[in-house]
Protein backbone atom coordinates (compact mmCIF):
# COMPACT_ATOMS: atom_id res chain seq x y z
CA UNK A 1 86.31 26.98 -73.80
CA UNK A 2 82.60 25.78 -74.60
CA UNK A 3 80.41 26.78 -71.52
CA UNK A 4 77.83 24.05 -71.96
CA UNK A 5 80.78 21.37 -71.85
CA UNK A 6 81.92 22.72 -68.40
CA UNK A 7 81.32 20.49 -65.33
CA UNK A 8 80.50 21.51 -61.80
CA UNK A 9 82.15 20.10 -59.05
CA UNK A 10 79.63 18.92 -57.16
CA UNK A 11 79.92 18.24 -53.47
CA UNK A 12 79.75 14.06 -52.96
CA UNK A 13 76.26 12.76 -51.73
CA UNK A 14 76.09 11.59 -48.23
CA UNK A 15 76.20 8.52 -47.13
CA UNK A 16 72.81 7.63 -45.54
CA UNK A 17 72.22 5.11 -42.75
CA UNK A 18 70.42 1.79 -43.32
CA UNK A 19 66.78 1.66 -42.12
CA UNK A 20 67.88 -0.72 -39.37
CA UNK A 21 70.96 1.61 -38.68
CA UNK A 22 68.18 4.44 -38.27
CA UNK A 23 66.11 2.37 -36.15
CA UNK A 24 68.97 1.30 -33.65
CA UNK A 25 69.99 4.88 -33.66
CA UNK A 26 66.72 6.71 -32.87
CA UNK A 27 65.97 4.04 -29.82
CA UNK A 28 69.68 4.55 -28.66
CA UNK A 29 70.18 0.61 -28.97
CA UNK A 30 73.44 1.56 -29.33
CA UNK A 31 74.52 2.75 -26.22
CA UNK A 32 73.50 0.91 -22.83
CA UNK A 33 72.63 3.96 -20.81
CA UNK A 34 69.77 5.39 -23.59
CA UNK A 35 68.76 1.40 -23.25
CA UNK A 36 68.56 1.36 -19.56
CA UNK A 37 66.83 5.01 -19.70
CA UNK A 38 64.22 3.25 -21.99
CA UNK A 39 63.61 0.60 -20.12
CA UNK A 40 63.22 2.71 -16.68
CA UNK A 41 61.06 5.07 -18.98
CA UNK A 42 58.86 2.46 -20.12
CA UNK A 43 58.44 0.48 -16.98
CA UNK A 44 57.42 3.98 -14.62
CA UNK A 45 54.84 4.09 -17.46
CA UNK A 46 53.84 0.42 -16.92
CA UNK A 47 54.06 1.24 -13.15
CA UNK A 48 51.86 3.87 -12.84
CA UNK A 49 49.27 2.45 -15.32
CA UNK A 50 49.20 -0.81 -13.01
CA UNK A 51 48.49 1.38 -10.04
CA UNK A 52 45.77 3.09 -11.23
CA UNK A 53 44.38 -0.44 -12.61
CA UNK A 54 44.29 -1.80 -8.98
CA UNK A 55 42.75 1.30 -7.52
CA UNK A 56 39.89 1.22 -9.68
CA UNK A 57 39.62 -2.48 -9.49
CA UNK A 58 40.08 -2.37 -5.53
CA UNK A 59 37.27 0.67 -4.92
CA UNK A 60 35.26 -1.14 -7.81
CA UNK A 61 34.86 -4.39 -5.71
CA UNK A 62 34.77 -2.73 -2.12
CA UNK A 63 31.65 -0.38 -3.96
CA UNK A 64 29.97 -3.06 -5.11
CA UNK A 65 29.74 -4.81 -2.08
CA UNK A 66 28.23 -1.35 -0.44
CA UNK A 67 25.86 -1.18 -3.23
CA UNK A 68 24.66 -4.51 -3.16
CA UNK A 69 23.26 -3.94 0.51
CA UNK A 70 22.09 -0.49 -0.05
CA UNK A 71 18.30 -0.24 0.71
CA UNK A 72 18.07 2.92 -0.85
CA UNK A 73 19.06 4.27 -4.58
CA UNK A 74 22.24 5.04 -4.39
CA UNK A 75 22.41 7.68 -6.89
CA UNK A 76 19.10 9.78 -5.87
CA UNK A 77 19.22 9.19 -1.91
CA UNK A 78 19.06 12.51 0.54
CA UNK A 79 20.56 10.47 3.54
CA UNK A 80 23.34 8.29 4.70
CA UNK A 81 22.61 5.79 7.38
CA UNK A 82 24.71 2.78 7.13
CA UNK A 83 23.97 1.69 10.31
CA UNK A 84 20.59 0.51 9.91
CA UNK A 85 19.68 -2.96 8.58
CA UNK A 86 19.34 -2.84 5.78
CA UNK A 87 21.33 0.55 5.13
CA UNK A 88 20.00 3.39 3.89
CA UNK A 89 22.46 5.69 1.94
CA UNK A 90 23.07 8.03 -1.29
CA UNK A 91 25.58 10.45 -3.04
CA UNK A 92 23.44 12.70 -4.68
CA UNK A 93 23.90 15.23 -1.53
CA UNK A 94 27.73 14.65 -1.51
CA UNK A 95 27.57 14.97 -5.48
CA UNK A 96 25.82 18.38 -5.15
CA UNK A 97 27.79 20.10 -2.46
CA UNK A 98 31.26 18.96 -4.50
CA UNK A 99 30.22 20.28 -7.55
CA UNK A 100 28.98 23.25 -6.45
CA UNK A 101 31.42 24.31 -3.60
CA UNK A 102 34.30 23.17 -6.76
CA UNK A 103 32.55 25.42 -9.54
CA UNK A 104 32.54 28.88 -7.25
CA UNK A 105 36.25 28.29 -6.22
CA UNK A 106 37.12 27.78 -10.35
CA UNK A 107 34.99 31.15 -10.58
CA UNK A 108 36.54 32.96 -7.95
CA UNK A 109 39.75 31.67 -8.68
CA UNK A 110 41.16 31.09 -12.57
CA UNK A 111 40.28 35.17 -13.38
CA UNK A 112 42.16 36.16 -10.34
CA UNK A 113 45.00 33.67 -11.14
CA UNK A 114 45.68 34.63 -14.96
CA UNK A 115 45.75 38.49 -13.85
CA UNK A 116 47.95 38.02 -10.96
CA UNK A 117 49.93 35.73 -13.25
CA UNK A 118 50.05 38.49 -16.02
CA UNK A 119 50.90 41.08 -13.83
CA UNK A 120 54.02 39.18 -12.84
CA UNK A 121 55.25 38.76 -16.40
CA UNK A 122 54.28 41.96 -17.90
CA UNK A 123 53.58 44.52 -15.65
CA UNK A 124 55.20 44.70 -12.30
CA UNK A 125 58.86 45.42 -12.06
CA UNK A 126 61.29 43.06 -11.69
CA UNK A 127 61.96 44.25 -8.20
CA UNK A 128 58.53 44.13 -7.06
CA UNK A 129 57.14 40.79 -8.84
CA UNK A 130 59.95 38.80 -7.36
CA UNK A 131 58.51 38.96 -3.55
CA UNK A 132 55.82 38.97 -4.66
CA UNK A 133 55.91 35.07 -6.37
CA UNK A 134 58.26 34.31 -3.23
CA UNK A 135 54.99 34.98 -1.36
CA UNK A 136 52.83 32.84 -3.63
CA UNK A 137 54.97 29.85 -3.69
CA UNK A 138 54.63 30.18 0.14
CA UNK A 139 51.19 30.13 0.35
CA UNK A 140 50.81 27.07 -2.25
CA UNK A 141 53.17 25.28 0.49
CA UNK A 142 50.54 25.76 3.49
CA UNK A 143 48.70 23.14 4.57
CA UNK A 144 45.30 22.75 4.13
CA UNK A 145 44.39 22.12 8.06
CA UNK A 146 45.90 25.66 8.50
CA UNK A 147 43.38 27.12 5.95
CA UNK A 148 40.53 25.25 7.56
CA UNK A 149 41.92 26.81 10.68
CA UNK A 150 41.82 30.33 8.95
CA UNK A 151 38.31 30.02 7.54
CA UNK A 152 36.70 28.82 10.97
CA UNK A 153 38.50 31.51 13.38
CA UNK A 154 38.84 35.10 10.58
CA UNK A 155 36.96 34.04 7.22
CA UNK A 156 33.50 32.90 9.10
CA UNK A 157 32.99 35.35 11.41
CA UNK A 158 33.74 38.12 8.80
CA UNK A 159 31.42 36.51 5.98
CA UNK A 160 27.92 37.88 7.78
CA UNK A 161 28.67 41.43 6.35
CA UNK A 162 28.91 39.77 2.79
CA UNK A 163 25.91 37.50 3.26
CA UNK A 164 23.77 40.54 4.69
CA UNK A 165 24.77 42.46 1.43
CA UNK A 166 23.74 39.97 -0.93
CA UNK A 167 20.63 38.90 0.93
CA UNK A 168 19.29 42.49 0.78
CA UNK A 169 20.45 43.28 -3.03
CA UNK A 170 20.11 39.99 -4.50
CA UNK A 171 17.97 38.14 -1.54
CA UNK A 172 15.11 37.76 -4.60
CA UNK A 173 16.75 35.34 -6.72
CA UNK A 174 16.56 32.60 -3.93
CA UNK A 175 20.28 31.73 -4.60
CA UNK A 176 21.59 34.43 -1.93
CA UNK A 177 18.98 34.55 0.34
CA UNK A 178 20.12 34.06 3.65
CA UNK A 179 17.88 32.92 7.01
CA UNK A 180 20.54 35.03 9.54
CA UNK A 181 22.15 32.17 10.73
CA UNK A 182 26.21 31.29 10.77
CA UNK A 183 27.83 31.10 7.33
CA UNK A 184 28.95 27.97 7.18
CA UNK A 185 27.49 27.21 3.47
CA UNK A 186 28.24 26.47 0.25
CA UNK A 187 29.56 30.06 -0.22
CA UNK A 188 32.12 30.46 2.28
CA UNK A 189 33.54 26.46 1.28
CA UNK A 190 33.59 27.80 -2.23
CA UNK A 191 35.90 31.03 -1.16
CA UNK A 192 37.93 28.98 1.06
CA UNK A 193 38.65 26.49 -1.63
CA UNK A 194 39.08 29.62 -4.33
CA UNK A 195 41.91 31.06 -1.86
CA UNK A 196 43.45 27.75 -1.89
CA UNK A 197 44.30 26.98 -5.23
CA UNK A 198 44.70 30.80 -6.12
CA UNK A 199 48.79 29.90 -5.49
CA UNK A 200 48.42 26.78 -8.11
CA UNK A 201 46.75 28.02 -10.29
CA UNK A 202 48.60 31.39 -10.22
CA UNK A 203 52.22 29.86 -9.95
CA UNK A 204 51.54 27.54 -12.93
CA UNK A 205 50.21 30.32 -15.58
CA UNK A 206 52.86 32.40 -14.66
CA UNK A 207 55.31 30.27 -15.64
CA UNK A 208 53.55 29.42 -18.92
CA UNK A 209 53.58 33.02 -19.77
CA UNK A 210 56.66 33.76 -19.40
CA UNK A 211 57.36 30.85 -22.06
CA UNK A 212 55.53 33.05 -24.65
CA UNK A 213 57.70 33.85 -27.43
CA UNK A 214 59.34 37.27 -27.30
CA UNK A 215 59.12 37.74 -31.38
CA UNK A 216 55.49 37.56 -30.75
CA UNK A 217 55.58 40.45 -28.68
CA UNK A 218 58.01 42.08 -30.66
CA UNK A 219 55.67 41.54 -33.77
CA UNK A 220 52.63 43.24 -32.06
CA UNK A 221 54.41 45.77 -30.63
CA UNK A 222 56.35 46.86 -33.99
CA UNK A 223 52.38 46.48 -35.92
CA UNK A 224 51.54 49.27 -33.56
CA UNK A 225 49.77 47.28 -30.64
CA UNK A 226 49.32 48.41 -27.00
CA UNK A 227 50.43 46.46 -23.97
CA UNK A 228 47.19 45.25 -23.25
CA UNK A 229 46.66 44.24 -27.25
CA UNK A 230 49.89 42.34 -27.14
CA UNK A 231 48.80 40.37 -23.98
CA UNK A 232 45.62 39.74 -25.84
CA UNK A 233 46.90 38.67 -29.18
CA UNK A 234 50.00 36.78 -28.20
CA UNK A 235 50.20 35.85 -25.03
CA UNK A 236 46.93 34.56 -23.73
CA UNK A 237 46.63 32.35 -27.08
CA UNK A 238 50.15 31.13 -26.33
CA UNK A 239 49.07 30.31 -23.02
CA UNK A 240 45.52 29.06 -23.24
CA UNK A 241 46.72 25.45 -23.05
CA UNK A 242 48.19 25.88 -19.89
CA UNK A 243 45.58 27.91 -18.20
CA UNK A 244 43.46 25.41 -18.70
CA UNK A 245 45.88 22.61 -17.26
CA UNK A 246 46.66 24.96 -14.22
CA UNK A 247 43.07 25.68 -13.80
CA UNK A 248 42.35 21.17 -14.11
CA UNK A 249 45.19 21.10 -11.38
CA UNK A 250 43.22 23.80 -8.71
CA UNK A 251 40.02 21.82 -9.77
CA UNK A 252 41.64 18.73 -8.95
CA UNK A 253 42.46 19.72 -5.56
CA UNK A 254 39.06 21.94 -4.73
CA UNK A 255 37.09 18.53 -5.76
CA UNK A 256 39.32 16.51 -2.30
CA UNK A 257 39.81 18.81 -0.27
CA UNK A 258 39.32 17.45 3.17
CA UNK A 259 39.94 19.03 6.47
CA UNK A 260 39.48 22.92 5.38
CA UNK A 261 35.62 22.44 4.03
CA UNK A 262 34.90 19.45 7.12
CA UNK A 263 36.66 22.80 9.13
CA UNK A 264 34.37 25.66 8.02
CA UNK A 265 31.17 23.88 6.57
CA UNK A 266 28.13 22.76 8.39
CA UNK A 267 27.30 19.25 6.96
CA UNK A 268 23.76 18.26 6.53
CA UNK A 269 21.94 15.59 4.10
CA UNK A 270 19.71 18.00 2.19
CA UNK A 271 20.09 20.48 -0.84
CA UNK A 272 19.62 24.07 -0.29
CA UNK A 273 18.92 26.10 -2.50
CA UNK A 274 20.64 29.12 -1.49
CA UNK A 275 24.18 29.51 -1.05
CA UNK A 276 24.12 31.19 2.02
CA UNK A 277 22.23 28.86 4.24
CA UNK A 278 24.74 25.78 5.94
CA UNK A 279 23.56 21.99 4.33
CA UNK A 280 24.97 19.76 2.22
CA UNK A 281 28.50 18.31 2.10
CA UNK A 282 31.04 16.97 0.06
CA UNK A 283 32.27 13.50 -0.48
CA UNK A 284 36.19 14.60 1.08
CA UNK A 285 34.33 15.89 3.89
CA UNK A 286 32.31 13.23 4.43
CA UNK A 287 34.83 10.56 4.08
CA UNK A 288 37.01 12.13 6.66
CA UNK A 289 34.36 12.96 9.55
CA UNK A 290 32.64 9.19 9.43
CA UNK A 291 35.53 7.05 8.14
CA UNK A 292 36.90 6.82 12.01
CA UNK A 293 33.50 5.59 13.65
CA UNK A 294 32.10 3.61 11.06
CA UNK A 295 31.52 0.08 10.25
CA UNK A 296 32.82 -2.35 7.89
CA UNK A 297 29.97 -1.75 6.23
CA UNK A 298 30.10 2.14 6.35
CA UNK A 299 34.07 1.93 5.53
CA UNK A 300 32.41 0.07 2.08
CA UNK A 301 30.17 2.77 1.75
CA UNK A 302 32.67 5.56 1.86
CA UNK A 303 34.63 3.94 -0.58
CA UNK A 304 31.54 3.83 -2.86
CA UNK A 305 31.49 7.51 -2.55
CA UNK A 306 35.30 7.32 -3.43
CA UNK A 307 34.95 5.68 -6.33
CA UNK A 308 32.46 8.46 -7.31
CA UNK A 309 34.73 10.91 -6.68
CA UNK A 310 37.63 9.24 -8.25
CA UNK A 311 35.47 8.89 -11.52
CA UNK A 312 34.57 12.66 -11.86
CA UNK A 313 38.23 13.05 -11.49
CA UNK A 314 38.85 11.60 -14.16
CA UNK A 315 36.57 12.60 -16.36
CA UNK A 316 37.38 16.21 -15.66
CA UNK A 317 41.03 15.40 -16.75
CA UNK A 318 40.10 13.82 -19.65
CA UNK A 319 37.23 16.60 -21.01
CA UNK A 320 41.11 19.03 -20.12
CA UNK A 321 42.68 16.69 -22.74
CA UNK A 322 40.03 16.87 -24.77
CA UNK A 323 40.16 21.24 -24.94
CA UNK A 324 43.87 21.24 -24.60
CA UNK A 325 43.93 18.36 -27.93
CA UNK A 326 41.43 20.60 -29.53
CA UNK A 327 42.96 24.20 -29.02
CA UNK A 328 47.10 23.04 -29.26
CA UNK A 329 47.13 24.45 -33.29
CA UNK A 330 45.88 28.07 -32.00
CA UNK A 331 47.89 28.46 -29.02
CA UNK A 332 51.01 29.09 -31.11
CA UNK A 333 53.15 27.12 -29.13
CA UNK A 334 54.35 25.13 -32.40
CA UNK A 335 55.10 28.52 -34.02
């Protein structure tokens, strides 16, 4: 028999769907519980951008009438007086202390978080890192009054040994001099808030880590790598993504926090500029002391201050986006 004049039985093509076949099959028209799914799907999306809408628009109108009657620059003003006539009021001592007492907690916190986190995962038995997440979950469930509690009665009274120590060594640099009086500054909110989102940010990177691959830690392991080489060339750049949203979720909540820095802080309109020494404030802290006494037209100018707040919310989610957009291809989470 001729080779070239055999035939191959070839398997029969098959059949492909119609565009429109593809179409109704990808949205699930064809079944009425992926259609009601959708529809639920799309309108909690709807929902939620609505909400935000009327927020903005709601503390937009109720700042503007605030501003409007403010006799002082609202931006650049060291007090807040709205009960003179006109009123006399400003942010930029609010805007200070939040920042600040927000950018020691991150400081304090994220390094101690991502260790604790890959200790969990890579290091600590199973028997032993079990309790201790059980404990950590815990403390993420306290509430924040009992933390303000905490830092007035233990953390405040023991901070004087700390602010002594860094007034004598470090006293020269005029950010840790201290005048001797009670620690109820920038410092202490900042280690308070730090403690406070330590579970968050902890509980959240832990779980991304555990997420990581185990072929990539096979891989680095069978090229020849240590323990701490494999945690540095596989898992933190599988993770990166998600420290950074854990860290965006502690930052979130150091930024209101309320009743814990109104608890342990010692709230004045000026900027110091040492840590140690009590003044300033933050806008949580100020909207909860003076939102019971004041007037309808200090109620408008918390809610000015609000609206502050609410914006550098959301621009520190959206510069998270932006890092977390940037850095996805070298995370290795599409490997």
């Amino acid at each position: 028999m001729d080779i070239s004049t055999q035939k191959t039985d070839a398997p029969p093509p098959t059949p492909q769907p119609s565009p429109t076949e593809q179409k109704r099959n990808a949205r699930g028209a064809n079944r009425p519980g992926d259609r009601i799914f959708l529809g639920l799907s799309r309108g909690s999306g709807i929902l939620l951008l609505v909400i935000m809408a009327a927020i903005a628009v709601f503390l937009t109108y109720r700042a503007t009438l605030a501003i409007s009657k403010d006799h002082g620059n609202f931006l650049t003003t060291f007090e807040w007086n709205t009960n003179l006539n006109p009123p006399v009021f400003g942010i930029a001592v609010l805007a200070f202390g939040t920042i600040v007492s927000s950018i020691i907690a991150m400081a304090l916190a994220v390094p101690v978080a991502v260790a604790i986190a890959l200790f969990l995962t890579h290091y600590a038995p199973r028997r032993l890192s079990g309790p201790i997440a059980y404990v950590i979950d815990l403390l993420a469930a306290v509430p924040s009054i009992v933390y303000g509690l905490w830092g007035a009665l233990i953390l405040v009274p023991h901070m004087q040994g700390l602010y002594g120590w860094l007034n004598d060594y470090l006293g020269w640099t005029g950010v840790f001099s201290w005048d001797g009086g009670a620690p109820r500054a920038m410092l202490t909110v900042g280690i308070l808030l730090a403690i406070m989102i330590l579970p968050i940010i902890t509980n959240v990177s832990r779980e991304v880590f555990r997420q990581v691959p185990r072929m990539h830690e096979e891989a680095a392991l069978a090229l020849g790598a240590t323990r701490w080489e494999v945690v540095r060339m596989a898992v933190l750049p599988f993770g990166r993504s998600g420290v950074i949203s854990a860290s965006m979720l502690g930052l979130g909540r150091a930024l209101g926090e309320t009743m814990a820095v109104a608890t342990v802080l010692s709230p004045s309109y000026d900027i110091q500029a040492s840590l140690l020494n009590p003044g300033g404030g933050t806008f949580a802290q100020n909207i909860a002391s003076k939102f019971g006494e004041a007037t309808e037209q200090g109620r408008d100018a918390l809610i000015a201050s609000g609206l502050v707040l609410f914006v550098i919310t959301l621009l520190v989610n959206g510069a998270a986006r932006a890092i977390i957009a940037r850095r996805k291809e070298y995370s290795g989470a599409n490997a």
